[in-house]
PDB file of N, CA and C in Angstrom:
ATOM      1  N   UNK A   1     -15.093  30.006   0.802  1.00  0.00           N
ATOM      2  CA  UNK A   1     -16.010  28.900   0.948  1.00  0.00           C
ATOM      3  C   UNK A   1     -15.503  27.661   0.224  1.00  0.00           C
ATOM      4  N   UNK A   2     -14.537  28.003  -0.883  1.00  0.00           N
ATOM      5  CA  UNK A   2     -14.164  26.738  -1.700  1.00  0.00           C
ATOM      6  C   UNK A   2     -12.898  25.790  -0.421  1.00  0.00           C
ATOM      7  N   UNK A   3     -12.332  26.477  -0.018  1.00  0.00           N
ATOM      8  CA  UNK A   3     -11.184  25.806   0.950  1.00  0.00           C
ATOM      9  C   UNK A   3     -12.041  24.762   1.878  1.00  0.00           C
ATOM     10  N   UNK A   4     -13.110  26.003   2.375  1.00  0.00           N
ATOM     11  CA  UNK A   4     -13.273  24.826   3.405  1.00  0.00           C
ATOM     12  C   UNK A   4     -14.026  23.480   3.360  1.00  0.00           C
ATOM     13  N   UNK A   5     -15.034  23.714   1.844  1.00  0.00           N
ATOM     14  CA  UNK A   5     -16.068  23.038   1.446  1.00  0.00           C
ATOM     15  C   UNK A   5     -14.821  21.491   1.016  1.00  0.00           C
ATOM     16  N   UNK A   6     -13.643  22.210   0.201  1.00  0.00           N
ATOM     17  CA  UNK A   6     -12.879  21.112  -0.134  1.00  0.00           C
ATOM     18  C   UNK A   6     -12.093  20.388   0.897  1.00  0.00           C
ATOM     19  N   UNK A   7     -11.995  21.020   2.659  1.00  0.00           N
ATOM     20  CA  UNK A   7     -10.956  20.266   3.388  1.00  0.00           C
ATOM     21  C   UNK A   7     -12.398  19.694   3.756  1.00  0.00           C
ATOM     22  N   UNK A   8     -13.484  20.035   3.707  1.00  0.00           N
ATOM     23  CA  UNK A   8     -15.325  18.974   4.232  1.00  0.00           C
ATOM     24  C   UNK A   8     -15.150  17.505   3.693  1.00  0.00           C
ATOM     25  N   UNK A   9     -14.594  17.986   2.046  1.00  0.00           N
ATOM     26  CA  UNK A   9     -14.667  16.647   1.336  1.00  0.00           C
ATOM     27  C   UNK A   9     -13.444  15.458   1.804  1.00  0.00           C
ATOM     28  N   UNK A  10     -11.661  16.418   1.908  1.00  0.00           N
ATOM     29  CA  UNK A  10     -10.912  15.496   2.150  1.00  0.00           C
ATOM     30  C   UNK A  10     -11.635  14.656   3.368  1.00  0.00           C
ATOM     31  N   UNK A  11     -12.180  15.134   4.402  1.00  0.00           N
ATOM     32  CA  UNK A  11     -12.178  14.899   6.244  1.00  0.00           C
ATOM     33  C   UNK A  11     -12.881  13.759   5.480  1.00  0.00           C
ATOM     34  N   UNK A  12     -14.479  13.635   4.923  1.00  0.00           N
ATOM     35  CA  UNK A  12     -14.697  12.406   4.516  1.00  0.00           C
ATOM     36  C   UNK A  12     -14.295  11.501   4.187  1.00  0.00           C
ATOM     37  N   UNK A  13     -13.769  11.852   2.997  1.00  0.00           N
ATOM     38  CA  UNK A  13     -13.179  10.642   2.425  1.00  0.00           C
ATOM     39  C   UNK A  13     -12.307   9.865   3.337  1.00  0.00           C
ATOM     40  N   UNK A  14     -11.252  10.860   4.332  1.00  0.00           N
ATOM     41  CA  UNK A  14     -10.437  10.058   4.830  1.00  0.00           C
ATOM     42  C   UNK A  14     -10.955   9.365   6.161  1.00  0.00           C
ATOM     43  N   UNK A  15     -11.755   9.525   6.611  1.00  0.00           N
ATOM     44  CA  UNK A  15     -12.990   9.196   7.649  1.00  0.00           C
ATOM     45  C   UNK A  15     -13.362   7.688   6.822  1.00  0.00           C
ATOM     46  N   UNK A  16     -13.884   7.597   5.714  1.00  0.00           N
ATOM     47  CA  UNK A  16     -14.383   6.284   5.235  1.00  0.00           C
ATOM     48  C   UNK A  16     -13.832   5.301   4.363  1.00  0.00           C
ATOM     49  N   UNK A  17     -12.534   5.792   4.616  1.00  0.00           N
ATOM     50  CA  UNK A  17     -11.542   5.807   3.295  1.00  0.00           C
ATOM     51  C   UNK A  17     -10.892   4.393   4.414  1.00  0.00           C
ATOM     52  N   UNK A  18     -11.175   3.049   3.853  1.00  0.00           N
ATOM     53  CA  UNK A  18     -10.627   1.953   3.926  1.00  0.00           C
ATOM     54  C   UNK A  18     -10.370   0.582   3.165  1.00  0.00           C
ATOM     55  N   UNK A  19      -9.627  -0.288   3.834  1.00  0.00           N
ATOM     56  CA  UNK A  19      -9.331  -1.024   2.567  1.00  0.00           C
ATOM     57  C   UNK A  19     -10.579  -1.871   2.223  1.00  0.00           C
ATOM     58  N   UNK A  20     -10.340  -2.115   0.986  1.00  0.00           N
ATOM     59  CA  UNK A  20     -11.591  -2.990   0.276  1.00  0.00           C
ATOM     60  C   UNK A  20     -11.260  -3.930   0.667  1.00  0.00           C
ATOM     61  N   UNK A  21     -12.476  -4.877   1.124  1.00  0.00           N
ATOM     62  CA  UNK A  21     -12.654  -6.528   1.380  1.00  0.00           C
ATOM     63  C   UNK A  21     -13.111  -6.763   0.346  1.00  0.00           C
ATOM     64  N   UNK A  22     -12.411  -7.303  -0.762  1.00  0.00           N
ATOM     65  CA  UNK A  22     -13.205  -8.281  -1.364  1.00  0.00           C
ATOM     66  C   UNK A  22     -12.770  -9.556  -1.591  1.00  0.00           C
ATOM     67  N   UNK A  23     -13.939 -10.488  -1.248  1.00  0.00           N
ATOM     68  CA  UNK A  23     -12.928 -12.102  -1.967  1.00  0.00           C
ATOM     69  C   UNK A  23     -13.614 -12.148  -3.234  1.00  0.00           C
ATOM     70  N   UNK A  24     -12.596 -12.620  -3.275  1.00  0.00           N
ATOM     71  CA  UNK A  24     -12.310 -13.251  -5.411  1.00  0.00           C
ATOM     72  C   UNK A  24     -12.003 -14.379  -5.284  1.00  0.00           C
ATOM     73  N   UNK A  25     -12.807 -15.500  -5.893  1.00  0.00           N
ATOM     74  CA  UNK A  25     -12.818 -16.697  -6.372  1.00  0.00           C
ATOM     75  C   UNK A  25     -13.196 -16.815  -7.659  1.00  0.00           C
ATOM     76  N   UNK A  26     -11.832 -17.213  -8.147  1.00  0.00           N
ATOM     77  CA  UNK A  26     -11.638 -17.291  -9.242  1.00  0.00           C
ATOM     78  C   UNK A  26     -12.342 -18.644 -10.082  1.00  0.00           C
ATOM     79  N   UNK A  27     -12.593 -19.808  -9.085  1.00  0.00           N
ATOM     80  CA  UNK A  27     -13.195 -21.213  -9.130  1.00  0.00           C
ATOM     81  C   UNK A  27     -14.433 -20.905  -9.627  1.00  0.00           C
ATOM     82  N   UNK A  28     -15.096 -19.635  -9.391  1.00  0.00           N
ATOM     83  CA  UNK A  28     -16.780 -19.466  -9.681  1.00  0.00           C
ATOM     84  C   UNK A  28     -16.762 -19.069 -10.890  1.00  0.00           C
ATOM     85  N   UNK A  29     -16.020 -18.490 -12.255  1.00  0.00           N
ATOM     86  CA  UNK A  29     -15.573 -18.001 -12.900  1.00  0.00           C
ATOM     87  C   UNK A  29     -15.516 -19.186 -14.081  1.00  0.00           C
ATOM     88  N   UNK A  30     -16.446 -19.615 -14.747  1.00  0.00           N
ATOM     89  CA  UNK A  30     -16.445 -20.614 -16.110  1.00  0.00           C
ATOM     90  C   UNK A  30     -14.835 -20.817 -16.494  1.00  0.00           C
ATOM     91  N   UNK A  31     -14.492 -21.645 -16.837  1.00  0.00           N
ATOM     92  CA  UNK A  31     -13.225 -21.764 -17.407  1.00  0.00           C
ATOM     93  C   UNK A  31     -13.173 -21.086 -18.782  1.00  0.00           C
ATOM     94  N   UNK A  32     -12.132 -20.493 -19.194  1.00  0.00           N
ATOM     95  CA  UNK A  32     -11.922 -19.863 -20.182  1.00  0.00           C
ATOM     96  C   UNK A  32     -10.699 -18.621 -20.039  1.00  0.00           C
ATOM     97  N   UNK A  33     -10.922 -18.016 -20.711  1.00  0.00           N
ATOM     98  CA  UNK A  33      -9.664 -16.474 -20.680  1.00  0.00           C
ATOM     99  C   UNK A  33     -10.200 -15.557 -20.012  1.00  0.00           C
ATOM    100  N   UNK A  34     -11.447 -15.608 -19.118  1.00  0.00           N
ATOM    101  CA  UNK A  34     -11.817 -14.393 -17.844  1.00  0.00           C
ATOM    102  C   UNK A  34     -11.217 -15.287 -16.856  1.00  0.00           C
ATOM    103  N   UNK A  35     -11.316 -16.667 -16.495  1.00  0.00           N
ATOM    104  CA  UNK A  35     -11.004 -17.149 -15.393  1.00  0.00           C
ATOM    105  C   UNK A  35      -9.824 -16.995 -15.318  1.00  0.00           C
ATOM    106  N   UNK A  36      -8.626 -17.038 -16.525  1.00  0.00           N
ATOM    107  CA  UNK A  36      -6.967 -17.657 -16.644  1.00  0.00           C
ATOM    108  C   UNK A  36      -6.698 -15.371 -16.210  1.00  0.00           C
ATOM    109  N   UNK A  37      -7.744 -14.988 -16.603  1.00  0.00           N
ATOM    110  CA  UNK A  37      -7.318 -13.422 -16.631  1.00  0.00           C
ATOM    111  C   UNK A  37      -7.627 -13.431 -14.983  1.00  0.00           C
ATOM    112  N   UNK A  38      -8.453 -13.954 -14.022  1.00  0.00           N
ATOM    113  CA  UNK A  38      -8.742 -13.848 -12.724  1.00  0.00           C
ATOM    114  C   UNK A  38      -7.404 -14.560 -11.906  1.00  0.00           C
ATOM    115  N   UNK A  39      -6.878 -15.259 -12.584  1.00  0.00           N
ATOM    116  CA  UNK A  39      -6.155 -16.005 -11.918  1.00  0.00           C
ATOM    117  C   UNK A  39      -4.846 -14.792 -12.071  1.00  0.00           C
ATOM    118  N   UNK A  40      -4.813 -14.814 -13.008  1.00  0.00           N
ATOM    119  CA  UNK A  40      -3.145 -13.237 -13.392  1.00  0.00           C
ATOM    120  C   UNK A  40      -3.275 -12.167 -12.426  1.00  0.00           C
ATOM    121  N   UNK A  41      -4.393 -12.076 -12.467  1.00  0.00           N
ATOM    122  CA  UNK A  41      -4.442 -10.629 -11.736  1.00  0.00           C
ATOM    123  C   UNK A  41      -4.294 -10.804 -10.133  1.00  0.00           C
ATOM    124  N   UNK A  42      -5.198 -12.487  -9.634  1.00  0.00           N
ATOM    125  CA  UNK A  42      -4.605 -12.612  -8.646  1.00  0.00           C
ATOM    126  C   UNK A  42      -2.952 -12.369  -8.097  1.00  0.00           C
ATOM    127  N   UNK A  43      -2.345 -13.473  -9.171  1.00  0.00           N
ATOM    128  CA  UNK A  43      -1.092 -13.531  -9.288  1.00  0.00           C
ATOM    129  C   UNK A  43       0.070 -12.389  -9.063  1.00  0.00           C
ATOM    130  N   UNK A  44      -0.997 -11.122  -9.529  1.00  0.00           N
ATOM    131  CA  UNK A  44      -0.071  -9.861  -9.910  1.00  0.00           C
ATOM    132  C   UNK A  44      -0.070  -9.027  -8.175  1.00  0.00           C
ATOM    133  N   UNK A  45      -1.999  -9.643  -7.681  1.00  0.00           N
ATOM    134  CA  UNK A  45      -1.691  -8.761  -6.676  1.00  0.00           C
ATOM    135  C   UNK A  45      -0.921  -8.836  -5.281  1.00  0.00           C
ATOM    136  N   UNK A  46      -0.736 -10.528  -5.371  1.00  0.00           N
ATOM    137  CA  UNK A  46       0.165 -11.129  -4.090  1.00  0.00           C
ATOM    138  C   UNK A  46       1.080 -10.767  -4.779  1.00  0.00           C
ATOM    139  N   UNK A  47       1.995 -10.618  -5.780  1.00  0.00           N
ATOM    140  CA  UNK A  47       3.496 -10.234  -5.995  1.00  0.00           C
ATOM    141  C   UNK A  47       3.302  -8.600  -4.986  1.00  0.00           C
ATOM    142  N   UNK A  48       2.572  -8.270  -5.555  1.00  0.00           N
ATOM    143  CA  UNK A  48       2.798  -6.638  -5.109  1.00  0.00           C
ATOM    144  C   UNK A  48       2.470  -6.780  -3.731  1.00  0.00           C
ATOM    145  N   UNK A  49       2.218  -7.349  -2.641  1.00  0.00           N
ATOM    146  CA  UNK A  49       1.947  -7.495  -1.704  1.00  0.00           C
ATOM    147  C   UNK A  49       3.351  -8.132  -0.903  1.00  0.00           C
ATOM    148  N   UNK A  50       3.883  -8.936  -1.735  1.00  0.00           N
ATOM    149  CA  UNK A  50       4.564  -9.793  -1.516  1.00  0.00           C
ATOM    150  C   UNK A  50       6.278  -8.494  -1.816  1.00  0.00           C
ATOM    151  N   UNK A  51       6.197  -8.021  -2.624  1.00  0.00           N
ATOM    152  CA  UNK A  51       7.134  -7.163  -2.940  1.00  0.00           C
ATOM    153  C   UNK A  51       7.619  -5.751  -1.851  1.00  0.00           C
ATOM    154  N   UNK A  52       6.217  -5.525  -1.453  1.00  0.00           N
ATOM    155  CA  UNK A  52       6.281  -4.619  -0.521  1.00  0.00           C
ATOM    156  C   UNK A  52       6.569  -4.953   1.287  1.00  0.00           C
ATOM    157  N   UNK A  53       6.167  -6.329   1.087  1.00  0.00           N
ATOM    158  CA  UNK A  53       6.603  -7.219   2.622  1.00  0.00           C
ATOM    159  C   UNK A  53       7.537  -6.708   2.241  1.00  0.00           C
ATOM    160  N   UNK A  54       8.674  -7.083   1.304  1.00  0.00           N
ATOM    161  CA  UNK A  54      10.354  -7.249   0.993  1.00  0.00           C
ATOM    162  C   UNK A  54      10.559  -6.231   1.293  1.00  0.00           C
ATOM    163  N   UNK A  55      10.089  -5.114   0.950  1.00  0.00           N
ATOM    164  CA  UNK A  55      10.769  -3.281   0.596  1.00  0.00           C
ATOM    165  C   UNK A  55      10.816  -3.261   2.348  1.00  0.00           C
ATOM    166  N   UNK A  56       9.784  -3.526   3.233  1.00  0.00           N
ATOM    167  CA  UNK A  56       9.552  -3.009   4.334  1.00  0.00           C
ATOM    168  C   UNK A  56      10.260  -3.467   4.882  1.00  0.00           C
ATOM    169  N   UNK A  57      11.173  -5.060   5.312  1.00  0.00           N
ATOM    170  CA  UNK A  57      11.467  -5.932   5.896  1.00  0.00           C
ATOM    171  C   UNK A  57      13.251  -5.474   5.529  1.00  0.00           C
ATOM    172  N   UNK A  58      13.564  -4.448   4.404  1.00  0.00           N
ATOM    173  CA  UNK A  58      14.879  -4.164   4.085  1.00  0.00           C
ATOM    174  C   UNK A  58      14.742  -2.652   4.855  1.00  0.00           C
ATOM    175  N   UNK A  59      13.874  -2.168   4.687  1.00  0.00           N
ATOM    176  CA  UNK A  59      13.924  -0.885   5.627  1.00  0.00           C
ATOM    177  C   UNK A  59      14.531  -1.460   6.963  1.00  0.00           C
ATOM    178  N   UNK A  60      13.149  -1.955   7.386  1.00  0.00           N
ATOM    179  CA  UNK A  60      13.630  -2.589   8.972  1.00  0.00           C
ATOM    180  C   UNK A  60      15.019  -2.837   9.535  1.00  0.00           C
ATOM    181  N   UNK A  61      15.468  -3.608   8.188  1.00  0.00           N
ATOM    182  CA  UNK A  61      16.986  -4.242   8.502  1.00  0.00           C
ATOM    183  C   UNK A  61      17.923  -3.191   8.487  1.00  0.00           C
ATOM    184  N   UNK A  62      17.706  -1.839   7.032  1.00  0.00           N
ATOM    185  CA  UNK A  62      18.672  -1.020   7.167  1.00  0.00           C
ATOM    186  C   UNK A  62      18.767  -0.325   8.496  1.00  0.00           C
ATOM    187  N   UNK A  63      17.535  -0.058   8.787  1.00  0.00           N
ATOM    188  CA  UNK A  63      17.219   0.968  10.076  1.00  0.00           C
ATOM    189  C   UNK A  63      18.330   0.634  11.114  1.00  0.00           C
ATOM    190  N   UNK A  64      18.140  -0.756  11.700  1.00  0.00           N
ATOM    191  CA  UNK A  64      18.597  -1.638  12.608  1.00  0.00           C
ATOM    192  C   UNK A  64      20.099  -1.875  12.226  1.00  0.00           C
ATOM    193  N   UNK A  65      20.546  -1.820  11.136  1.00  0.00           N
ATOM    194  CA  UNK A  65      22.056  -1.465  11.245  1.00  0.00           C
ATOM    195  C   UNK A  65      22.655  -0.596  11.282  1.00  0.00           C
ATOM    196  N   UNK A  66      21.886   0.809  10.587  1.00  0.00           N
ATOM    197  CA  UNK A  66      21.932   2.213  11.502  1.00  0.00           C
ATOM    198  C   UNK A  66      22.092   2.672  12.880  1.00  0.00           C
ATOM    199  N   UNK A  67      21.177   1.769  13.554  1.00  0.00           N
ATOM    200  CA  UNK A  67      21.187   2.064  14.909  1.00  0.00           C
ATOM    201  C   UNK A  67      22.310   1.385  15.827  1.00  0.00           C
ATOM    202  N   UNK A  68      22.493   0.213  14.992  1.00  0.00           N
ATOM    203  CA  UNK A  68      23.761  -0.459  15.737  1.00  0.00           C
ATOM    204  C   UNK A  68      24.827   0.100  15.162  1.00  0.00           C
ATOM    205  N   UNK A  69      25.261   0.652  14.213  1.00  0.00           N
ATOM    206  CA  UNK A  69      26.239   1.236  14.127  1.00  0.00           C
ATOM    207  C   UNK A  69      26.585   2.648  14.806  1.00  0.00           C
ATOM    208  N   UNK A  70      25.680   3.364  14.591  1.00  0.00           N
ATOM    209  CA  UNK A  70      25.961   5.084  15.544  1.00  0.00           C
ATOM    210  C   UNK A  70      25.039   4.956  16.657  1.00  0.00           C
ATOM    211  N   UNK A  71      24.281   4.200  17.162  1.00  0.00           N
ATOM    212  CA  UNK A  71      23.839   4.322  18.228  1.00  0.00           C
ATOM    213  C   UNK A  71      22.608   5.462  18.197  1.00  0.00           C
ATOM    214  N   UNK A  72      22.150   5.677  17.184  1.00  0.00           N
ATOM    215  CA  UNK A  72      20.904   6.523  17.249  1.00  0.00           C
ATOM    216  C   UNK A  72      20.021   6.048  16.163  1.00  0.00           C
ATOM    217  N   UNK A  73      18.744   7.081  16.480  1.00  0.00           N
ATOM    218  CA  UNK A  73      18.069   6.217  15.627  1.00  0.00           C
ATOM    219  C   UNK A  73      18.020   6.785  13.662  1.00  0.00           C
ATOM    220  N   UNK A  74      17.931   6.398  12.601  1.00  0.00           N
ATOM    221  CA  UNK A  74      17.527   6.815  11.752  1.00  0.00           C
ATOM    222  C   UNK A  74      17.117   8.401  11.362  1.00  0.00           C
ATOM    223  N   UNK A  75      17.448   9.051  10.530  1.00  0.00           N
ATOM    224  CA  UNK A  75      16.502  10.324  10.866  1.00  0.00           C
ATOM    225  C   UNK A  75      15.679  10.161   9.613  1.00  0.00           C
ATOM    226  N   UNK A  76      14.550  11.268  10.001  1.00  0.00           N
ATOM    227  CA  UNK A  76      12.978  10.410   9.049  1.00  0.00           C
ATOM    228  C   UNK A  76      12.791  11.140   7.832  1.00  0.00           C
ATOM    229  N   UNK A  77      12.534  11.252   7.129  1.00  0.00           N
ATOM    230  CA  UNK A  77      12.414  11.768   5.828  1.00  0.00           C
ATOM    231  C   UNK A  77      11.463  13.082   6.153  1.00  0.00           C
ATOM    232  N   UNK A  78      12.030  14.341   5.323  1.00  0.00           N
ATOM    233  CA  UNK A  78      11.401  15.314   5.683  1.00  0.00           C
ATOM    234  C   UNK A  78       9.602  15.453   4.404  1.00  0.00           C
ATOM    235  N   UNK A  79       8.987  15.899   4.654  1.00  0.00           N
ATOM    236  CA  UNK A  79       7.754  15.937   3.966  1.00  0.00           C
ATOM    237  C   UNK A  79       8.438  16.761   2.395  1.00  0.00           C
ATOM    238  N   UNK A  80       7.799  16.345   1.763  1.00  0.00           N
ATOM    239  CA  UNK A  80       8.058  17.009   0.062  1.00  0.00           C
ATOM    240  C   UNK A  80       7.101  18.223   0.323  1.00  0.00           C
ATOM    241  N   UNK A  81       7.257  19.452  -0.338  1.00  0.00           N
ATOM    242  CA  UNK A  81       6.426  20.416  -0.281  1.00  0.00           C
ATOM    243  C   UNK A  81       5.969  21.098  -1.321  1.00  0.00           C
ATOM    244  N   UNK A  82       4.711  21.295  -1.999  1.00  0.00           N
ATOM    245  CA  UNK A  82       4.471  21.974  -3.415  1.00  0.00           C
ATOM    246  C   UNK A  82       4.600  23.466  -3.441  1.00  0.00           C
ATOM    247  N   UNK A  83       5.074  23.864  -4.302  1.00  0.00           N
ATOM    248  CA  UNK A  83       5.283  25.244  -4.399  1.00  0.00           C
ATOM    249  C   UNK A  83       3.889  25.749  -5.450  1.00  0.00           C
TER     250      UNK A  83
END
């Protein structure tokens, strides 16, 4: 009963499991060291957004010189497995 009660819970979660909308305006935020801290964190989360465009956009490229070089495609990473 525990297996299945726990694959009940994954199916949910991943059923409602999406990205958060939230806007953040940092302008509504009194001036001081919560606002300059709203503004960092902005800062931090377009890098990481911005970092991962990059990671993806070098995949892409490696892929694509893979394929032009041997003429096939990439092969895909096999799944990690827990013992």
């Amino acid at each position: 009963m525990t297996r299945w009660s726990a694959s009940v819970v994954a199916l949910l979660l991943v059923s409602f499991a999406g990205p958060a909308n939230a806007q953040v305006n940092c302008e509504a935020i009194p001036r001081g060291p919560a606002r300059t801290d709203c503004y960092l964190g902005l800062s931090r989360f377009y890098q990481g957004q911005s970092d991962l465009a990059a990671a993806k956009a070098l995949q892409q490229s490696d892929d694509a010189w893979y394929r032009a070089i041997t003429g096939m495609d990439p092969p895909k990473p096999k799944p990690r497995r827990r013992r």
